[in-house]
Protein backbone atom coordinates (compact mmCIF):
# COMPACT_ATOMS: atom_id res chain seq x y z
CA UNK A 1 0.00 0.00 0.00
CA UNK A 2 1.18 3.71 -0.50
CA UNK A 3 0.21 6.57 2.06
CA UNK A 4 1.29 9.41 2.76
CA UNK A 5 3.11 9.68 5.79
CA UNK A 6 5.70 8.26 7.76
CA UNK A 7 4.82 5.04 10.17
CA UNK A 8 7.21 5.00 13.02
CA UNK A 9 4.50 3.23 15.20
CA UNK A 10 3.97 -0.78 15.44
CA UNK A 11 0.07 -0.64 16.33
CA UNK A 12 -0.65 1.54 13.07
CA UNK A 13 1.93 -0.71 11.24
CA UNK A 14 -0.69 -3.77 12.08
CA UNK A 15 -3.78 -1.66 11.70
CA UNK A 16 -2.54 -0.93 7.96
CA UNK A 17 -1.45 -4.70 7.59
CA UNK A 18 -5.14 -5.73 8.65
CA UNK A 19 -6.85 -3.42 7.25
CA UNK A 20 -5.30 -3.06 3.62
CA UNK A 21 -3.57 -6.94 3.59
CA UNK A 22 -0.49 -4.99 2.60
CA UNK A 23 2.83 -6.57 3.21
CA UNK A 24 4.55 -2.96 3.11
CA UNK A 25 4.26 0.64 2.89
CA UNK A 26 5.33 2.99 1.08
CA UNK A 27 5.35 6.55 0.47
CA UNK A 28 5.99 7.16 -3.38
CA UNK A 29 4.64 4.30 -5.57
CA UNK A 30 0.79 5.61 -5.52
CA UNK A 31 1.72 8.70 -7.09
CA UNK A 32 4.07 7.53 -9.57
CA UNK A 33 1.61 5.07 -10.55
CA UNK A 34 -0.87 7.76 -10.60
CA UNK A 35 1.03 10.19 -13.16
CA UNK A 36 2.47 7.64 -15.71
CA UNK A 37 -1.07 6.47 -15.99
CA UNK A 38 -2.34 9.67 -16.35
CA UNK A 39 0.63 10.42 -19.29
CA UNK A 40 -0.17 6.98 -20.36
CA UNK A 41 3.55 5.81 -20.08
CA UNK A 42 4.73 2.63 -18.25
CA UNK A 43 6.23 2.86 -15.05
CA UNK A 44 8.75 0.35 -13.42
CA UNK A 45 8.70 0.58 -9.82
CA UNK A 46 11.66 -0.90 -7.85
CA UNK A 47 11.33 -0.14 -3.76
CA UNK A 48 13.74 -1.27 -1.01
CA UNK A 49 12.52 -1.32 2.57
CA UNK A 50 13.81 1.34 4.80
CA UNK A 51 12.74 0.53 7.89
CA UNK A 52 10.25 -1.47 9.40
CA UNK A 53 7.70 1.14 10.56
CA UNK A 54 8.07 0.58 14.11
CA UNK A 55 9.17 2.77 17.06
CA UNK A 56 12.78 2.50 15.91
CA UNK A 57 11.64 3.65 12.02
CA UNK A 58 13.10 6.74 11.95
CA UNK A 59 16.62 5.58 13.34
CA UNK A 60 16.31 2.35 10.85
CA UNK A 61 15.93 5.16 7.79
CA UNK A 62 18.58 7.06 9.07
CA UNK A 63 21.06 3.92 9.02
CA UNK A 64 19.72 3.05 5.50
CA UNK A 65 20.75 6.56 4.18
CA UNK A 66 24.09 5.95 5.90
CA UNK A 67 24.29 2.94 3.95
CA UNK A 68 22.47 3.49 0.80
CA UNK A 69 25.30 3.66 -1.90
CA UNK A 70 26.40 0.30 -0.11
CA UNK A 71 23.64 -1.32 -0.39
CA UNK A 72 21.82 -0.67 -3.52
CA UNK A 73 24.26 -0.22 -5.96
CA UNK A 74 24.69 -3.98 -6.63
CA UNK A 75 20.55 -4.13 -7.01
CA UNK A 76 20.70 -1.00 -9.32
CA UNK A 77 23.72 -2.44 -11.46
CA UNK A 78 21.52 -6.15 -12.10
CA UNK A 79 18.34 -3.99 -13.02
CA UNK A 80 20.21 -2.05 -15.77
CA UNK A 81 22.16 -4.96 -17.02
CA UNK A 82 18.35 -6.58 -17.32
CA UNK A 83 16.67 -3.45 -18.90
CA UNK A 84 19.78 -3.19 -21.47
CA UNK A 85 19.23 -6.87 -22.56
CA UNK A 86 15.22 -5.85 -22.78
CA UNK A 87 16.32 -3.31 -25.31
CA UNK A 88 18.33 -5.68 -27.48
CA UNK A 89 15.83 -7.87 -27.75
């Protein structure tokens, strides 16, 4: 599911979970989803979890922007290897 704010609480994190049968939030996708439809363009949405929307959220996302370059760049590096043998094919 995509929302618009920031869960840093572990009762709203289940509430959401229940209510929604998401597996994970996020802030972005919706509206991406939203405009590329609207432009009729394809969008390609890759997300990496942050945090895990507890109490401790908003030190988890701080250690995940510490860490970001580290730990994305081999993820980022398969994807375009994958897209560029898309556009061979």
């Amino acid at each position: 599911m995509s929302g618009n704010s920031f869960i840093a609480d572990y009762t709203k994190r289940r509430e959401l979970a229940e209510q929604f049968q998401a597996d994970l939030v996020d802030m972005n996708s919706a509206a991406m989803v939203e405009c590329a439809s609207a432009m009729k363009r394809p969008v390609y949405i890759l997300r990496v979890v942050s945090d895990y929307a507890n109490e401790s959220a908003t030190e988890d996302f701080r250690s995940f922007l510490e860490n970001r370059n580290e730990t994305l760049r081999p993820v980022m590096e398969a994807v375009a290897k994958a897209l560029m043998a898309m556009k061979k094919m």
